[in-house]
C-alpha atoms as a PDB file:
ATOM      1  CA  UNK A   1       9.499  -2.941 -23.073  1.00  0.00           C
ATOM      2  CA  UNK A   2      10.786  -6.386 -22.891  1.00  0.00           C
ATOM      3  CA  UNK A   3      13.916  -5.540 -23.917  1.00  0.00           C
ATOM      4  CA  UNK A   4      14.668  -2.842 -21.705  1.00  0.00           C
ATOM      5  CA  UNK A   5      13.531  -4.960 -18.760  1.00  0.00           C
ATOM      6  CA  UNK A   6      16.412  -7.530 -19.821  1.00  0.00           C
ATOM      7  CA  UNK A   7      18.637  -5.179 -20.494  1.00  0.00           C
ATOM      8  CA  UNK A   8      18.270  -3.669 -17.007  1.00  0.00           C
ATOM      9  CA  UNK A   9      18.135  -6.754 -15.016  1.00  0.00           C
ATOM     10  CA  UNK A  10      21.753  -7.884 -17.089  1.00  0.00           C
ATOM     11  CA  UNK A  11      22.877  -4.532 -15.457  1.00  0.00           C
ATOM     12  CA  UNK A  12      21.909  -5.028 -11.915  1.00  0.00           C
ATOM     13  CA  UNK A  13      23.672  -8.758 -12.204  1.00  0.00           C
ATOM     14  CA  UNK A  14      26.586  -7.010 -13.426  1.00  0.00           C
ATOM     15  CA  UNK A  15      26.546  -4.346 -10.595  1.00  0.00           C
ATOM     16  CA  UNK A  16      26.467  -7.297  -7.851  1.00  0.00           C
ATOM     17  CA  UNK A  17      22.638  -6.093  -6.832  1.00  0.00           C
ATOM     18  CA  UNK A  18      20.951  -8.827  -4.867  1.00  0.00           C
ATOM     19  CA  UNK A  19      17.054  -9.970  -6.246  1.00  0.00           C
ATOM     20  CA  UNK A  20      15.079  -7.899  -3.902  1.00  0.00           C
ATOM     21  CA  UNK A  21      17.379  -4.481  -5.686  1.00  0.00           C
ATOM     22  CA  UNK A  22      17.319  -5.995  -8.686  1.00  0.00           C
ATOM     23  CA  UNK A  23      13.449  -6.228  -8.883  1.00  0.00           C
ATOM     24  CA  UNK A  24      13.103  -2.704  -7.574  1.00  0.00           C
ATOM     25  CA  UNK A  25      15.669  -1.599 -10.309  1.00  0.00           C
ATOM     26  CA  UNK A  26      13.735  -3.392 -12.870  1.00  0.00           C
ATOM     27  CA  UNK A  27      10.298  -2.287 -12.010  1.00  0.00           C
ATOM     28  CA  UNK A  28      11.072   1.316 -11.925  1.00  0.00           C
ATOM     29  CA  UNK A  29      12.872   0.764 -15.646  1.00  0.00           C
ATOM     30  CA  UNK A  30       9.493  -0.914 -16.457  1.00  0.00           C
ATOM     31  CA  UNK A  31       7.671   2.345 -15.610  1.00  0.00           C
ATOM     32  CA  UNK A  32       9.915   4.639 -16.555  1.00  0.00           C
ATOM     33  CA  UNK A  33      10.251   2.927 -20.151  1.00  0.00           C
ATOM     34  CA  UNK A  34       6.271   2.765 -20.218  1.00  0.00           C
ATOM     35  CA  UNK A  35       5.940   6.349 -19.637  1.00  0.00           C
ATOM     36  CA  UNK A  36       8.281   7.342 -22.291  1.00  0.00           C
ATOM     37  CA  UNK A  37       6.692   5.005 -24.886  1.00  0.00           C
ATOM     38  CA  UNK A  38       3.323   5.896 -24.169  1.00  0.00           C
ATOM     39  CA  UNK A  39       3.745   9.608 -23.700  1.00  0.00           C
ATOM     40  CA  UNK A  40       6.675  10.566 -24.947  1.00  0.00           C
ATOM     41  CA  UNK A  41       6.475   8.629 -28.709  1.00  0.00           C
ATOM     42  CA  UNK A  42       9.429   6.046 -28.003  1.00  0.00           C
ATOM     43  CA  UNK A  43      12.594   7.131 -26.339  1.00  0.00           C
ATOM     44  CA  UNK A  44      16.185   6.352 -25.711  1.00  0.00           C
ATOM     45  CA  UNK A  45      17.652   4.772 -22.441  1.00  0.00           C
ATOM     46  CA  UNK A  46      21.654   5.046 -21.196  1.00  0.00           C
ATOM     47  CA  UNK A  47      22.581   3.098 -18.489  1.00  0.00           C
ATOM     48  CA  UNK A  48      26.220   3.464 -16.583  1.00  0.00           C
ATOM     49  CA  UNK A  49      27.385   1.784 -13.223  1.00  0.00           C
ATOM     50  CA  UNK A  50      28.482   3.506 -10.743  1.00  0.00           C
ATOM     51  CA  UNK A  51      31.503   3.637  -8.463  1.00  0.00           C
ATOM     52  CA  UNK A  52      32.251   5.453  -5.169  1.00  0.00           C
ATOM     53  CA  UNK A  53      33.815   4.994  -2.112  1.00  0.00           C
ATOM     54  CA  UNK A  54      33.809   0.690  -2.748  1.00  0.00           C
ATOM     55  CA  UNK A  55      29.820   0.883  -3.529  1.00  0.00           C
ATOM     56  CA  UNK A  56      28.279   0.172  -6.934  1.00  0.00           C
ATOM     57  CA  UNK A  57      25.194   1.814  -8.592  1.00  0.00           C
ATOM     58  CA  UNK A  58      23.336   1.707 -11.451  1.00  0.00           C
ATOM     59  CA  UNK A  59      22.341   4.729 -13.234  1.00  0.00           C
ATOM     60  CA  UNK A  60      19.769   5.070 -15.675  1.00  0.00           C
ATOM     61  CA  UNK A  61      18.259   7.684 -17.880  1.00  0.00           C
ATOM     62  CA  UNK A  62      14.961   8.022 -20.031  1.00  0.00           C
ATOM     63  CA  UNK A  63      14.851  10.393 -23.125  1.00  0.00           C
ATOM     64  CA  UNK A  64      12.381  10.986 -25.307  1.00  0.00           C
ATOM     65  CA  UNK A  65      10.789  13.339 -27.510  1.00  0.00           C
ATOM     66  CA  UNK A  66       7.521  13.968 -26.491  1.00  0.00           C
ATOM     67  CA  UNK A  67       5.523  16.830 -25.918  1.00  0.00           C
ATOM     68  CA  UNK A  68       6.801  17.039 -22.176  1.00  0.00           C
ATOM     69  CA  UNK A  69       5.324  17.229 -18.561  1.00  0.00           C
ATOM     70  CA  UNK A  70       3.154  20.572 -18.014  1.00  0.00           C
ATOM     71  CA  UNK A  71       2.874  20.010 -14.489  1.00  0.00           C
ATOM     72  CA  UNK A  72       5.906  18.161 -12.829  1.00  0.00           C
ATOM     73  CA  UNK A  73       4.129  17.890  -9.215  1.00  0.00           C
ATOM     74  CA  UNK A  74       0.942  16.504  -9.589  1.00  0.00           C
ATOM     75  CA  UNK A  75       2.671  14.098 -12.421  1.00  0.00           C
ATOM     76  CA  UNK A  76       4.611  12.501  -9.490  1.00  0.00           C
ATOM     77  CA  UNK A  77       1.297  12.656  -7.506  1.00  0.00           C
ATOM     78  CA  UNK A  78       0.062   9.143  -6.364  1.00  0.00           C
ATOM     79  CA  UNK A  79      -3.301   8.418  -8.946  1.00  0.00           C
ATOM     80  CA  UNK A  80      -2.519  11.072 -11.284  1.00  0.00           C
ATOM     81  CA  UNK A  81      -3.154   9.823 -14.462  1.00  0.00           C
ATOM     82  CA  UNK A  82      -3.624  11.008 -18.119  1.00  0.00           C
ATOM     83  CA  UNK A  83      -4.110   7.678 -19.373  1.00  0.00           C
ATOM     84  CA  UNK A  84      -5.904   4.434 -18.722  1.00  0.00           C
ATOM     85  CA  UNK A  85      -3.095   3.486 -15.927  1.00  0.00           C
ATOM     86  CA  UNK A  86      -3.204   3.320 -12.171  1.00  0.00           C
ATOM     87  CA  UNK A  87      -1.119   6.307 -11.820  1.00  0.00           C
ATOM     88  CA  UNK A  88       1.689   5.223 -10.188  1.00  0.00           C
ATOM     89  CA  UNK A  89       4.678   5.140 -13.088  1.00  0.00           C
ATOM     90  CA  UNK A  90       6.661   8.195 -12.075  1.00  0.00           C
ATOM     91  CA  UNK A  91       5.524   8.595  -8.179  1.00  0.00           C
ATOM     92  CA  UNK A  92       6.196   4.672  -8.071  1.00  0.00           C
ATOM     93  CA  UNK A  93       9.509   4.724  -9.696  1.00  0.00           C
ATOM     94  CA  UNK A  94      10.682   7.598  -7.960  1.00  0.00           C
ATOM     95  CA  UNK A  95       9.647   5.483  -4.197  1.00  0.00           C
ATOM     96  CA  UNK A  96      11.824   2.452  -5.601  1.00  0.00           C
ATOM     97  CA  UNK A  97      15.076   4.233  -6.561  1.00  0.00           C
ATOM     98  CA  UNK A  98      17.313   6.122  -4.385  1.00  0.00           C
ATOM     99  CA  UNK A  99      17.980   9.493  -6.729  1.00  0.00           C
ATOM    100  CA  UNK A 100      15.693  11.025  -9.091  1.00  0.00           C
ATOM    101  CA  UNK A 101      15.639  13.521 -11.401  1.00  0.00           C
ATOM    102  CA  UNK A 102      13.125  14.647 -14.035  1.00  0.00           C
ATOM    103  CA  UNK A 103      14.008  17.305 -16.734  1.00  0.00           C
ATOM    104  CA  UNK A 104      11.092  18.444 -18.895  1.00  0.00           C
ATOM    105  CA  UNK A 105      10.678  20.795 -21.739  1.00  0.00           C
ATOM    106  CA  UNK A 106       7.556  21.900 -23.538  1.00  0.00           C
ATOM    107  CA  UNK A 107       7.438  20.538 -26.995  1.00  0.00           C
ATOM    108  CA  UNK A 108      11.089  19.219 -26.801  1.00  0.00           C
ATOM    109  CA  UNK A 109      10.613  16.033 -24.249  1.00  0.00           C
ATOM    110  CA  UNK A 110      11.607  14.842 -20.660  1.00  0.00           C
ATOM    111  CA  UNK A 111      14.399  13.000 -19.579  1.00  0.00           C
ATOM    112  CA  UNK A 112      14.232  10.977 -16.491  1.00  0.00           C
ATOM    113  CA  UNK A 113      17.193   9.749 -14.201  1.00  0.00           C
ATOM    114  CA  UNK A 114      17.297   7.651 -11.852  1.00  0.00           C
ATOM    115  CA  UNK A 115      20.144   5.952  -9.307  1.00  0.00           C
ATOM    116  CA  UNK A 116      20.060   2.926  -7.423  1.00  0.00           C
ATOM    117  CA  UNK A 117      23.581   2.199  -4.962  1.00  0.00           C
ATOM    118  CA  UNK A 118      24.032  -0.975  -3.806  1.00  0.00           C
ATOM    119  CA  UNK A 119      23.524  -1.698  -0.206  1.00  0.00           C
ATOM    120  CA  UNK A 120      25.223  -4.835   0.104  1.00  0.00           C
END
């Protein structure tokens, strides 16, 4: 998880974000990567900046393997949880970003994707 939290704040430095975004950025990644790891088995993440009209994002995307979401809406439901968390990963991350998308498959895994575009 460490890593990916590096990884994404290098990005959002890169991207010109300014330490309030990057935060945000980060602590949806944080999420986003816990979720995956803890439900999903491990995952993959691809992350791409963003260009249009003279703005910069930063997208990024969760994979993983797992056994997928049954039920997308109360999964992004504030206290939903099927572990020992506080039930905010997905809900949360989704609040702090400004697109998001969930795919998810039963038995084949979810992908995540998020987009933050910088304000400045």
């Amino acid at each position: 998880m460490l890593a990916v939290r590096h990884a994404v704040r290098a990005a959002t430095v890169e991207a010109g974000f300014g330490l309030i975004d990057q935060t945000r950025i980060v602590t949806a990644a944080s999420e986003l990567a816990r979720n995956a790891y803890v439900y999903g088995g491990g995952g993959t993440l691809e992350m791409e900046i963003l260009h249009r009209s003279g703005q910069r994002g930063l997208r990024l995307t969760f994979r993983d393997r797992g056994p997928g979401i049954t039920d997308l809406d109360r999964a992004l439901t504030d206290g939903f949880t099927t572990g020992g968390g506080l039930g905010h990963g997905l809900g949360g991350a989704r609040r702090l970003m400004h697109e998001f998308q969930v795919r998810s498959t039963a038995g084949e895994g979810t992908a995540v994707t998020v987009i933050h575009w910088n304000e400045r």
